[in-house]
Protein backbone atom coordinates (compact mmCIF):
# COMPACT_ATOMS: atom_id res chain seq x y z
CA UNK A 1 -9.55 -129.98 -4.62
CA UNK A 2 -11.90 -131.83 -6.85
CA UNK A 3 -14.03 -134.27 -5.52
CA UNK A 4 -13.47 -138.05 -6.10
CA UNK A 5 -16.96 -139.24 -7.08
CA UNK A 6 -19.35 -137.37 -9.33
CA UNK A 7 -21.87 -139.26 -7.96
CA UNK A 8 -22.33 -140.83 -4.47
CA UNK A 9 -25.23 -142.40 -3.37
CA UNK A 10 -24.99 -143.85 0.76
CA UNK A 11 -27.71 -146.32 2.13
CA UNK A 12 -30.74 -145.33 0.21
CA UNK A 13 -33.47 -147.47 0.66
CA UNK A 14 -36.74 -146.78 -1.39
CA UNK A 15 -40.01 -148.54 -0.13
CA UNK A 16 -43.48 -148.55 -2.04
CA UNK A 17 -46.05 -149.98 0.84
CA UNK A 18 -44.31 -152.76 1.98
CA UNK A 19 -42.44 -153.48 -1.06
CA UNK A 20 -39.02 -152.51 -0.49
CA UNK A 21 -37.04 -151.77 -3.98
CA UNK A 22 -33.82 -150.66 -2.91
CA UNK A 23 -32.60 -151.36 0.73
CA UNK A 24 -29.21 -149.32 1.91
CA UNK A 25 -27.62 -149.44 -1.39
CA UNK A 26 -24.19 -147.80 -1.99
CA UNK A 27 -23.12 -146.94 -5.68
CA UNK A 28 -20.10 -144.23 -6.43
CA UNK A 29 -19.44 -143.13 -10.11
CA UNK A 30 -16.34 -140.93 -11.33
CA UNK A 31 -15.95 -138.58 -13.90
CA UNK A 32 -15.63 -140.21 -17.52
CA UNK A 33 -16.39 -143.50 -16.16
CA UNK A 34 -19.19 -146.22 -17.42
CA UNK A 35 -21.29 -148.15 -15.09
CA UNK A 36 -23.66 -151.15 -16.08
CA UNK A 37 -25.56 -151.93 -13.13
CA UNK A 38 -26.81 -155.20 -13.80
CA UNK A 39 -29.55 -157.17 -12.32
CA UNK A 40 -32.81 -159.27 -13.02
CA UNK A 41 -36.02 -157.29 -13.43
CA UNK A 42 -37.67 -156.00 -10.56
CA UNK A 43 -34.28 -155.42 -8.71
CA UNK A 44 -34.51 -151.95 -8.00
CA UNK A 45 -32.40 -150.72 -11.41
CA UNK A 46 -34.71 -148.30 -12.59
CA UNK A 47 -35.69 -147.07 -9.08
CA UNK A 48 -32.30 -146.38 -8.03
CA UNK A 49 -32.07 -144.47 -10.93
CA UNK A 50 -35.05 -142.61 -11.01
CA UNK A 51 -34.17 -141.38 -7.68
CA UNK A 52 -31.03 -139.81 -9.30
CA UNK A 53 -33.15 -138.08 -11.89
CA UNK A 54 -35.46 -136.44 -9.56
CA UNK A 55 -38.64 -139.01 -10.76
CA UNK A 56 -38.63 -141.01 -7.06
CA UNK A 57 -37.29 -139.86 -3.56
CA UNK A 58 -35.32 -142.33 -1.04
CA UNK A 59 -37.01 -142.58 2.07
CA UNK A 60 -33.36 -142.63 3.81
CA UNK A 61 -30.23 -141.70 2.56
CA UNK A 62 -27.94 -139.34 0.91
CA UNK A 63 -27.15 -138.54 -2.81
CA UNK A 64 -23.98 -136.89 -2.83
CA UNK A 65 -22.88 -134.86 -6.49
CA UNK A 66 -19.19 -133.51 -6.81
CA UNK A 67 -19.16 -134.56 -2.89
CA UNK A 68 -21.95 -132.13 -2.01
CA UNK A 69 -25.17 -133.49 -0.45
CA UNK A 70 -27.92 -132.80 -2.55
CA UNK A 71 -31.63 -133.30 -2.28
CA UNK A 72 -33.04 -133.47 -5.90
CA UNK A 73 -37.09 -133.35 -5.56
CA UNK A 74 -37.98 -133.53 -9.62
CA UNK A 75 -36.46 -133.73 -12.68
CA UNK A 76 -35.64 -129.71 -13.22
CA UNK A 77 -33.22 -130.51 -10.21
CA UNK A 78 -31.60 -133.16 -11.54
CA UNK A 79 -31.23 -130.87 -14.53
CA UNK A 80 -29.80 -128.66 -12.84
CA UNK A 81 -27.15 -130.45 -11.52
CA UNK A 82 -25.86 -131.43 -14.58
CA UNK A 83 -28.18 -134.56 -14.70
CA UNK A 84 -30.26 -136.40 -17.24
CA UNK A 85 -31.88 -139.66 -18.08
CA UNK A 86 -33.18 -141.31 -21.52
CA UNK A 87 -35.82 -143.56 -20.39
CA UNK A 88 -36.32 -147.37 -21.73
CA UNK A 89 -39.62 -145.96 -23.23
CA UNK A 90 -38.75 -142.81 -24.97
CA UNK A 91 -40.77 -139.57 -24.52
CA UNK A 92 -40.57 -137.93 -28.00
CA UNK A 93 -43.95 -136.42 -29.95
CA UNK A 94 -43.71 -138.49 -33.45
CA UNK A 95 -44.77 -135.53 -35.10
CA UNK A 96 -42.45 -133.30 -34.66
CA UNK A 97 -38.44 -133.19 -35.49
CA UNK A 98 -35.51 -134.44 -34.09
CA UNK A 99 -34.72 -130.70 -33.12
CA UNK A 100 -38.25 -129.79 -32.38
CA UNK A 101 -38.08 -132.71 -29.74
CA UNK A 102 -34.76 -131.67 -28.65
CA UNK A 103 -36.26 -127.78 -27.57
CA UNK A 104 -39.11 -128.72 -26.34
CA UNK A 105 -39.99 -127.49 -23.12
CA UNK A 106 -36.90 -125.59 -22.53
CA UNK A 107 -37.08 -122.26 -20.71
CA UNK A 108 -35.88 -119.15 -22.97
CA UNK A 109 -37.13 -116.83 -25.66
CA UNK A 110 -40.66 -116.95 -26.87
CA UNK A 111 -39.31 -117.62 -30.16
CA UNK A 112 -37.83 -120.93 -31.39
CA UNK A 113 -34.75 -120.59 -33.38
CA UNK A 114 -34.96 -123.82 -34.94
CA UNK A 115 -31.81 -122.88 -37.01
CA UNK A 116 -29.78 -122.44 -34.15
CA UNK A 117 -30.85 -125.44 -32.39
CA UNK A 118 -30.20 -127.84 -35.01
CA UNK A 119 -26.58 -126.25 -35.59
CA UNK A 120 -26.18 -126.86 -31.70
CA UNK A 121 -27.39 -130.18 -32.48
CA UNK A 122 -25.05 -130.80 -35.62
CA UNK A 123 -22.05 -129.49 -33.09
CA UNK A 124 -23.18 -132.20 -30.28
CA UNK A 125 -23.20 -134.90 -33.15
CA UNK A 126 -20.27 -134.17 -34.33
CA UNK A 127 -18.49 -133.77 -31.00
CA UNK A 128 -19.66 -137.27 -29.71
CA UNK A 129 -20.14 -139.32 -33.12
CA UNK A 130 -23.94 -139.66 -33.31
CA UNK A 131 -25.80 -139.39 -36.67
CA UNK A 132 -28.91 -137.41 -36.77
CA UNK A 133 -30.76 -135.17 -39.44
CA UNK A 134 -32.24 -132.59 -37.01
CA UNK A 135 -35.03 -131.81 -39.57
CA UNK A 136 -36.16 -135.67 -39.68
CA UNK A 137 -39.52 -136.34 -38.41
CA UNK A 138 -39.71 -138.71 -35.00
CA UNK A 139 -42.41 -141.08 -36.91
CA UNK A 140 -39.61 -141.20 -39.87
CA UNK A 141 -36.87 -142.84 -37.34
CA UNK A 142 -35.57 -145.80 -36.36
CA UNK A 143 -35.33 -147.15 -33.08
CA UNK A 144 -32.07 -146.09 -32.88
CA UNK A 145 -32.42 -142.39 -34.13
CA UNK A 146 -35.21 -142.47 -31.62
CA UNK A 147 -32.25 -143.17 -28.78
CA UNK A 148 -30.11 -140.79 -30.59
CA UNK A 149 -32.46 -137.95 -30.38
CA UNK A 150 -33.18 -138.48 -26.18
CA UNK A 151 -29.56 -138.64 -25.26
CA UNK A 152 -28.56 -135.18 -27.80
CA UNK A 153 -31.96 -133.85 -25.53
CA UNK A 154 -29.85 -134.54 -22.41
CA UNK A 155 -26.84 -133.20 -23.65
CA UNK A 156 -28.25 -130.38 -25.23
CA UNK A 157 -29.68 -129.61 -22.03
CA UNK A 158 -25.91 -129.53 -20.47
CA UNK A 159 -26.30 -133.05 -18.76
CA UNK A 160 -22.84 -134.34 -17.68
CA UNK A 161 -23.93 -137.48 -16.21
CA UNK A 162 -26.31 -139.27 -18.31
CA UNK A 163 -28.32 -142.27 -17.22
CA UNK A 164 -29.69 -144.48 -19.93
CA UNK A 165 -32.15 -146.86 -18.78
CA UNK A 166 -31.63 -150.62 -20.71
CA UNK A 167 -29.78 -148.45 -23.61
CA UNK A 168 -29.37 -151.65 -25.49
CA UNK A 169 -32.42 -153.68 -24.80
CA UNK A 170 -33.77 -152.09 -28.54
CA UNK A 171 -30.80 -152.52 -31.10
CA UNK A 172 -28.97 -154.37 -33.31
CA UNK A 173 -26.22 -155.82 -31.98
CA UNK A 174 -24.21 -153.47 -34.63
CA UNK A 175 -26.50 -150.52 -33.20
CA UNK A 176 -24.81 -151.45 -29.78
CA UNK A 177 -21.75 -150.98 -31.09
CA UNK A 178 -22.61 -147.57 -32.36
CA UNK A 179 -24.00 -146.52 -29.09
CA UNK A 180 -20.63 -148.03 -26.84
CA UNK A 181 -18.12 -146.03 -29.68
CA UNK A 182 -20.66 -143.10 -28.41
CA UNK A 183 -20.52 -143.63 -24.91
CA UNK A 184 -16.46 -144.10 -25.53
CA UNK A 185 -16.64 -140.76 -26.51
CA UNK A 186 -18.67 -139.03 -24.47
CA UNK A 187 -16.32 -140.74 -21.53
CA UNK A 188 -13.55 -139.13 -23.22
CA UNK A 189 -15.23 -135.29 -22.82
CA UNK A 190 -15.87 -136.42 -18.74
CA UNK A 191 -19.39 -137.31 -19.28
């Protein structure tokens, strides 16, 4: 039988000195389902999460994926488990491509098949409704391609739960829409 909750996370607290960020907080999240969590700044959003992506470590607690306790120490963990996060402040080198980005760092052949990837990349677009030229250079794009590019990295990467940190504190409000028709989308797959 399948479990209920993709993602469970029971009483994690997350301390820094005596600054406590997160204190026994509960949060479930289901296959093909969209969370907000929502909350001024300095509330604990991004810590919660970062735990989740391997970046932080509760001090108490358990993280629970597919209803198996997990312990996920870095971010190659998280990927691992079919997790990834696009940060608020994206990590891209403006330099290089879309696809370039996309690759980089990933474990395989010595040689980059950049054809490949940006077919892979095409497919993901297509699949989930994003527009990107995989060729384009990072220093060409717009805020929004820049987005674009660090949630196809996730994917790309075989992420099925994706974490986007303040996805919409950078766009238009007709880029918003863009990104929700995505995120529709991508909730339709089971992401």
């Amino acid at each position: 039988m399948a479990a209920e909750y993709a993602i469970e996370m029971r009483g994690i607290t997350k301390t820094f000195g005596s600054v406590v960020a997160n204190k026994d907080v509960n949060l479930t999240l289901r296959k093909g389902e969209i969370l907000a969590l929502l909350g001024e700044n300095g509330s604990g959003k991004t810590t919660l999460m970062n735990m989740l992506s391997g970046i932080y470590q509760p001090d108490s607690g358990e993280i629970l994926v597919d209803g198996v306790p997990v312990s996920i120490r870095s971010p190659q963990e998280a990927k691992a488990l079919g997790i990834g996060m696009v940060h608020q402040h994206f990590k891209l080198v403006d330099v290089f491509s879309a696809a370039e980005n996309i690759v980089l760092g990933l474990d395989g052949e010595r040689k980059l098949d950049l054809k490949a990837a940006s077919a892979k990349i095409l497919e993901i677009s297509e699949k989930y409704g994003f527009s990107i030229d995989p060729n384009k250079k990072i220093y060409d794009m717009s805020v929004s391609e820049k987005q674009t590019v660090e949630i196809i990295k996730v994917l790309y990467r075989g992420a099925d739960i994706l974490i986007l940190d303040e996805p919409t504190a950078v766009l238009t409000p007709q880029e918003t829409d863009r990104l929700f028709d995505v995120m529709r989308n991508m909730k339709a797959d089971g992401k």
